[in-house]
N, C-alpha and C. Protein backbone atom coordinates (compact mmCIF):
# COMPACT_ATOMS: atom_id res chain seq x y z
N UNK A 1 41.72 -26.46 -80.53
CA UNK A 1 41.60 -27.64 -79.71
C UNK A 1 41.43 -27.23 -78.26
N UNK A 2 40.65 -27.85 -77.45
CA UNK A 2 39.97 -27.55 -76.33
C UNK A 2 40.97 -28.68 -75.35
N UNK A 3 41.39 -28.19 -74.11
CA UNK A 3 42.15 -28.81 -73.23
C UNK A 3 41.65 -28.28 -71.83
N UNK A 4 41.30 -29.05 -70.66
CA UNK A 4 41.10 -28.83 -69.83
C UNK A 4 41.81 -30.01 -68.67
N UNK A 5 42.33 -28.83 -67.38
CA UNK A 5 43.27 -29.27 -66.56
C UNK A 5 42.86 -29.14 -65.40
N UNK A 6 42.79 -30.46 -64.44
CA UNK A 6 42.03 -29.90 -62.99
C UNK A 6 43.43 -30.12 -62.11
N UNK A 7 43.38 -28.84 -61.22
CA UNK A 7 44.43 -29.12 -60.14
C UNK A 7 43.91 -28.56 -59.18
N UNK A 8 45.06 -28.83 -57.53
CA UNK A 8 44.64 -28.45 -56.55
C UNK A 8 45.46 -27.72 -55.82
N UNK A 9 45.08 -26.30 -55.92
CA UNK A 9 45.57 -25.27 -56.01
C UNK A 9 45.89 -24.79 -54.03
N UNK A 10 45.25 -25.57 -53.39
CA UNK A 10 45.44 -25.71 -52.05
C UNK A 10 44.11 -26.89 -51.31
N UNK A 11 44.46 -26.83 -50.44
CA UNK A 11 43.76 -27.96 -49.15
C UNK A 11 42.20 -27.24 -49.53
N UNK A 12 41.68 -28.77 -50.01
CA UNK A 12 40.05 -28.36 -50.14
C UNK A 12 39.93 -27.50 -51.82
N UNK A 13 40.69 -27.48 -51.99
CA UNK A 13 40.61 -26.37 -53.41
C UNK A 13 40.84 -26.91 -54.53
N UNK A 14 40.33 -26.82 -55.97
CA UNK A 14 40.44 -27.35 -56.99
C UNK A 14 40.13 -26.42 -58.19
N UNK A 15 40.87 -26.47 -58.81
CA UNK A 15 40.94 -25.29 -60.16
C UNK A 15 40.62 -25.93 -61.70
N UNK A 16 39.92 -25.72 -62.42
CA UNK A 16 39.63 -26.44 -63.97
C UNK A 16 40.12 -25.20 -64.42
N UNK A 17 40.99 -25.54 -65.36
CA UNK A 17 41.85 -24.34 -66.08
C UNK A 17 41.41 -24.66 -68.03
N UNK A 18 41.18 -23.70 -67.96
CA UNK A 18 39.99 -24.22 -69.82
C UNK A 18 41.11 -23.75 -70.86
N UNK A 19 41.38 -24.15 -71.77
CA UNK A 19 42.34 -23.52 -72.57
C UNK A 19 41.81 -23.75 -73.87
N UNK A 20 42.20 -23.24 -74.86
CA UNK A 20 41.86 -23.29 -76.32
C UNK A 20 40.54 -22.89 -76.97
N UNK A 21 40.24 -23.59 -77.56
CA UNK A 21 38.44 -23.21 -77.96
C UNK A 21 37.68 -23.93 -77.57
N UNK A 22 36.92 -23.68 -76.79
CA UNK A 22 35.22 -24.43 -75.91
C UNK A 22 34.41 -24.52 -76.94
N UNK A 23 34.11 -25.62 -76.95
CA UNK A 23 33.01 -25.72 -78.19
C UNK A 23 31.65 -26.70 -77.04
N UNK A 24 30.27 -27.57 -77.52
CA UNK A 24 30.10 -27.75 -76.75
C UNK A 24 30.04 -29.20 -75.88
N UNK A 25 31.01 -29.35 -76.41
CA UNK A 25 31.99 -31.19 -76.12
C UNK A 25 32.07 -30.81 -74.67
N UNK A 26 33.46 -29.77 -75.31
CA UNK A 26 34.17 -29.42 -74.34
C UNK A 26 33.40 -28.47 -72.86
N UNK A 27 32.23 -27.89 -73.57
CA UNK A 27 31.64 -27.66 -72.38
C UNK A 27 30.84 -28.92 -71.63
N UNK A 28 30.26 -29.97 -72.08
CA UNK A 28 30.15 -31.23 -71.17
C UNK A 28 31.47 -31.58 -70.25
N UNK A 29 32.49 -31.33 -71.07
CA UNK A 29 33.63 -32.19 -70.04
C UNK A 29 33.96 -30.90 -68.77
N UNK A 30 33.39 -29.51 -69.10
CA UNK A 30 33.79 -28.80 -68.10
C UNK A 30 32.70 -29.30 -66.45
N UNK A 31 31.39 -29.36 -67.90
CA UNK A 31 30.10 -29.84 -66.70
C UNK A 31 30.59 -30.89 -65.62
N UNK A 32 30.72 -31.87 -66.20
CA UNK A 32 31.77 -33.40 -65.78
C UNK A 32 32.35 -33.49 -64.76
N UNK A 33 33.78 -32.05 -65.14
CA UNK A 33 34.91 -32.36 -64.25
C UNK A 33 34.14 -31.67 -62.89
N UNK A 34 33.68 -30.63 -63.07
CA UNK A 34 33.01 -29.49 -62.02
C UNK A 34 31.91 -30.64 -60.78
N UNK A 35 30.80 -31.67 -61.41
CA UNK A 35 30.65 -32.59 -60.78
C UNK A 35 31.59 -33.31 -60.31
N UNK A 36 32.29 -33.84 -60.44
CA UNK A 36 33.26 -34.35 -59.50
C UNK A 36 34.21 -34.03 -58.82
N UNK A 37 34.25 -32.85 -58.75
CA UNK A 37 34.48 -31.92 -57.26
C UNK A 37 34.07 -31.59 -56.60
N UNK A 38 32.66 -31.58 -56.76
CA UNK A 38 31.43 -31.38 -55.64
C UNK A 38 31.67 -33.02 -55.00
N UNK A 39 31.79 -33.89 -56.17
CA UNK A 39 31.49 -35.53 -54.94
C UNK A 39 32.54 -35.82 -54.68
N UNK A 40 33.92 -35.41 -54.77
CA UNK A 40 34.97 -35.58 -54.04
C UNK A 40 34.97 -35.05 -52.49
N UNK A 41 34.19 -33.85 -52.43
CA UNK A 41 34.20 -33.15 -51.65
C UNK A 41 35.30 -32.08 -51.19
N UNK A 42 35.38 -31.24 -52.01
CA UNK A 42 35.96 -30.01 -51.96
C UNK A 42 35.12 -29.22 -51.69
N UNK A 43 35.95 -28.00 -51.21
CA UNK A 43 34.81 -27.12 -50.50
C UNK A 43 35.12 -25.87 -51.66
N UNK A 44 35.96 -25.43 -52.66
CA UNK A 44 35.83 -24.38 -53.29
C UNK A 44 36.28 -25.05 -54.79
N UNK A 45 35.54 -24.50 -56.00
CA UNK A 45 36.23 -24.38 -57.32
C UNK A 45 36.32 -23.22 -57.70
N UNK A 46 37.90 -23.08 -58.58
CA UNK A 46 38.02 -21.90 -59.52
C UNK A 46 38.04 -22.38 -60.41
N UNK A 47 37.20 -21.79 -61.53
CA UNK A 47 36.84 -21.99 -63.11
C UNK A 47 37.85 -21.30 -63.51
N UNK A 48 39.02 -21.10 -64.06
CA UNK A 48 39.94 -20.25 -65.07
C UNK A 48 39.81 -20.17 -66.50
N UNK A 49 39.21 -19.54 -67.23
CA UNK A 49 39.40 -19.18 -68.30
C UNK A 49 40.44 -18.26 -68.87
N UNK A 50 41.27 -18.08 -68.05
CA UNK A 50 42.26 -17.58 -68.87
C UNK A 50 43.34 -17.84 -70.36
N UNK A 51 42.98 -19.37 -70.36
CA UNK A 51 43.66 -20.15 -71.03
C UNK A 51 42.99 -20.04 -72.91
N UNK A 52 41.62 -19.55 -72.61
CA UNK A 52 40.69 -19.55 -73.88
C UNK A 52 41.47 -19.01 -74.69
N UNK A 53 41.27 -19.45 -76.23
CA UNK A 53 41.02 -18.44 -77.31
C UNK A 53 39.68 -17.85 -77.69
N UNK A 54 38.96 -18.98 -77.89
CA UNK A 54 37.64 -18.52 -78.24
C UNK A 54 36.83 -19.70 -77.70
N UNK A 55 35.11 -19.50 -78.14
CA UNK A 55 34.39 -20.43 -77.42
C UNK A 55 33.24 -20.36 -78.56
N UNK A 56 32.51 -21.46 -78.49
CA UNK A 56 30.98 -21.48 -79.27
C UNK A 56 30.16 -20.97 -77.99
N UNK A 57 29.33 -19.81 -78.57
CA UNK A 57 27.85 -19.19 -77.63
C UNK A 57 27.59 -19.92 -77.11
N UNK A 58 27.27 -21.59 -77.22
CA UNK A 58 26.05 -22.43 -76.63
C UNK A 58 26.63 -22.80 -75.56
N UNK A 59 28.49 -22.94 -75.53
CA UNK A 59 29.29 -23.04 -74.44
C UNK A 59 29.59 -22.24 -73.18
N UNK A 60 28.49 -21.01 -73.30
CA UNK A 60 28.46 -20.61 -72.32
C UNK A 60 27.88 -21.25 -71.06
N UNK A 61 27.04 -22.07 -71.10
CA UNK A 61 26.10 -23.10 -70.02
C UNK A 61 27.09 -23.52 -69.06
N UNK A 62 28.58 -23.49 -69.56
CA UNK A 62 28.97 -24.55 -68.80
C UNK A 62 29.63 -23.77 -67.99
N UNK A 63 29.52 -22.37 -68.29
CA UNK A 63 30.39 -21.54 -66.97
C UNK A 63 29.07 -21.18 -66.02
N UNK A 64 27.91 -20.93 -66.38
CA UNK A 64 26.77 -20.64 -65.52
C UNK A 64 26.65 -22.01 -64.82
N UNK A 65 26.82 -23.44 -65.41
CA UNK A 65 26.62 -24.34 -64.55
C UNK A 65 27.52 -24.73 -63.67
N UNK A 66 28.65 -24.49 -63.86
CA UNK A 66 29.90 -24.57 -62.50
C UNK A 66 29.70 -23.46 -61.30
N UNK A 67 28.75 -22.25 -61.74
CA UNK A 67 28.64 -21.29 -60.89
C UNK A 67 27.14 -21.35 -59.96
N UNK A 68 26.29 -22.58 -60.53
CA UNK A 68 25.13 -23.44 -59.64
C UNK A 68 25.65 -24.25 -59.12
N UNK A 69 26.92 -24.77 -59.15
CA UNK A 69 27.40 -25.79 -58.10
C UNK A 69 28.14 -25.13 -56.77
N UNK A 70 28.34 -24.00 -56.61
CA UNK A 70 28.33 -23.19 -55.76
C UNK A 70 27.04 -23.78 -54.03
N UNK A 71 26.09 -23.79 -54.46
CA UNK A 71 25.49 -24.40 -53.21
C UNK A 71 25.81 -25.40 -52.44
N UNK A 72 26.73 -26.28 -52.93
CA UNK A 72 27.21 -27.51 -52.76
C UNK A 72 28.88 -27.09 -52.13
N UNK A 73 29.46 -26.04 -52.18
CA UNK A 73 30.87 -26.08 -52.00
C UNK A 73 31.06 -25.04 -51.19
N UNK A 74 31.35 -25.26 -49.62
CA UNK A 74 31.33 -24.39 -48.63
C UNK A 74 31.68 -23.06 -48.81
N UNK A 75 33.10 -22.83 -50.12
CA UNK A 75 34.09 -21.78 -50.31
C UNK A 75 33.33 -21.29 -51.29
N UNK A 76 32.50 -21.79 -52.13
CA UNK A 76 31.99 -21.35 -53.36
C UNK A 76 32.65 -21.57 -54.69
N UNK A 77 32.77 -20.72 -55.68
CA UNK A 77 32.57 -20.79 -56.86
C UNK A 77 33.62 -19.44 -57.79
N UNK A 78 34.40 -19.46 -57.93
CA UNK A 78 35.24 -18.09 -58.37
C UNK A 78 35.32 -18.48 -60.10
N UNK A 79 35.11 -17.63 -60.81
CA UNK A 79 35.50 -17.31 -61.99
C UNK A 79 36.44 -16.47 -62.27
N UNK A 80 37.69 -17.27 -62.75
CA UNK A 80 38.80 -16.02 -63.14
C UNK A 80 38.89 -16.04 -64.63
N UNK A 81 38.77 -14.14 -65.02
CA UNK A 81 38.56 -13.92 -66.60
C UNK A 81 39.44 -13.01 -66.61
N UNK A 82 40.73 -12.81 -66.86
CA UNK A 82 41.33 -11.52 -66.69
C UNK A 82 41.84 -11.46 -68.59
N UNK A 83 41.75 -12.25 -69.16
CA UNK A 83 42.11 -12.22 -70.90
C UNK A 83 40.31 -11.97 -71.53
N UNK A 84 41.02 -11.53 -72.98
CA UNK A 84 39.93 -10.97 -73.35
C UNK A 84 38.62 -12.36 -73.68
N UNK A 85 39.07 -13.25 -74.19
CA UNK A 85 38.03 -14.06 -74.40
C UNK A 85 37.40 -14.92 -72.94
N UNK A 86 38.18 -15.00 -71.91
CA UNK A 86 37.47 -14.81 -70.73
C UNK A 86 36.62 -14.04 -70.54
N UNK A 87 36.75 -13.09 -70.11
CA UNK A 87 36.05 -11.94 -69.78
C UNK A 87 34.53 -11.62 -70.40
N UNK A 88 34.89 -12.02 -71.78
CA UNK A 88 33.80 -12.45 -72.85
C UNK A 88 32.96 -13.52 -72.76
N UNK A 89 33.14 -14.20 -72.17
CA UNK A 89 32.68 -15.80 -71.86
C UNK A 89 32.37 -15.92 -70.79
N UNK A 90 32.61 -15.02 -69.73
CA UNK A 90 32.10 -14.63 -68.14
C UNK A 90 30.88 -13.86 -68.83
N UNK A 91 30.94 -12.74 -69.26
CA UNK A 91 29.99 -11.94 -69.36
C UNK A 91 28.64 -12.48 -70.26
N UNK A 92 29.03 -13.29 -71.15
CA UNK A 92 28.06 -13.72 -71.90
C UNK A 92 27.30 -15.00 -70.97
N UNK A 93 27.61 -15.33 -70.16
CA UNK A 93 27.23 -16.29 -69.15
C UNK A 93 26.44 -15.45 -67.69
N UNK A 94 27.16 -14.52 -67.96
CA UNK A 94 26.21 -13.71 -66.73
C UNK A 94 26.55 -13.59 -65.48
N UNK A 95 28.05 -14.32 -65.43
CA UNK A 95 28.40 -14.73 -64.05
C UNK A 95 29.61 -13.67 -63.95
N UNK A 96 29.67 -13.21 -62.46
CA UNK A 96 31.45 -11.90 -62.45
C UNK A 96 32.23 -12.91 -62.69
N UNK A 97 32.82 -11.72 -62.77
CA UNK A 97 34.18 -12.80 -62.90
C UNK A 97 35.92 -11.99 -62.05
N UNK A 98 36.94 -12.50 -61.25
CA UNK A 98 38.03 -11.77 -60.83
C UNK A 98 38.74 -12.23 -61.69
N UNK A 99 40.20 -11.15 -61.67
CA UNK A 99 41.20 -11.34 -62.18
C UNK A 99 42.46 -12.52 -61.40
N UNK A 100 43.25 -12.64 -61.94
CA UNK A 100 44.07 -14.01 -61.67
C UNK A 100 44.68 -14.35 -59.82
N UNK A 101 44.08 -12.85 -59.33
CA UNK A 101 44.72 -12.73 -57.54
C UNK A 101 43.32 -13.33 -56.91
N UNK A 102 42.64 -13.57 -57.48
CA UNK A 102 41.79 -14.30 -56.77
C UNK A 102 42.25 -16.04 -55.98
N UNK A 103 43.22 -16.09 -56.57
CA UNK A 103 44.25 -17.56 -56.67
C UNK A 103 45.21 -17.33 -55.19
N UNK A 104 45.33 -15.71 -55.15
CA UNK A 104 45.83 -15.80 -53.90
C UNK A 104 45.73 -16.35 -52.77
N UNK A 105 44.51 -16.55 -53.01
CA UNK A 105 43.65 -16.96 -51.38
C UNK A 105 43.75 -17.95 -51.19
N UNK A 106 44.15 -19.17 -52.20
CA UNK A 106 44.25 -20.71 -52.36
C UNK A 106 45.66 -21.14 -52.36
N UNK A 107 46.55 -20.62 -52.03
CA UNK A 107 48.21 -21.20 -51.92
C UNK A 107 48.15 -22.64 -52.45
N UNK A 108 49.55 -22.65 -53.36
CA UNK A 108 49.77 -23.95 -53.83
C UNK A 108 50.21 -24.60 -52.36
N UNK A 109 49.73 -26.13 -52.18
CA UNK A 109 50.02 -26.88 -51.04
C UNK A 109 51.23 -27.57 -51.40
């Protein structure tokens, strides 16, 4: 089961935290939430996949498409993959990816 959680990890900052298995529902609702942080107007998202077990291939789109919304968000676009099916799901998407200190930079507010 696929669960996804948006929080705001500091001022201007917003995190979608993916957990379970991405199938490609669940990659629309990643597409979704990721748009409406661009029109809220935040200036950075972190995608976290740390939370995955696994994912369907076709669900990769939806980490390459949170990482084209990057033009739109002053801070950009961070992918954190530091578990193995992250890392897997970064790479099969094409996009880097940091490990979980990338979060540093965003202090909880």
């Amino acid at each position: 089961m696929f669960t996804l959680q948006l929080d705001a990890p500091g001022s201007g900052a917003a995190r979608l935290r993916l957990s379970g298995h991405l199938d490609d529902a669940g990659a629309r609702e990643v597409l979704h939430a990721a748009a409406d942080v661009v029109k809220c107007g935040c200036s950075r998202l972190v995608v976290d996949l740390d939370g995955l077990t696994s994912f369907d291939a076709d669900a990769a789109f939806a980490v390459t498409g949170c990482t084209r919304l990057s033009r739109w968000l002053p801070d950009g676009v961070d992918v954190v993959a530091a578990t193995p099916a992250g890392r897997e799901l970064a790479a099969e998407a094409g996009v880097p990816a940091s490990g979980p200190d990338s979060m540093a930079a965003c202090p909880v507010s």
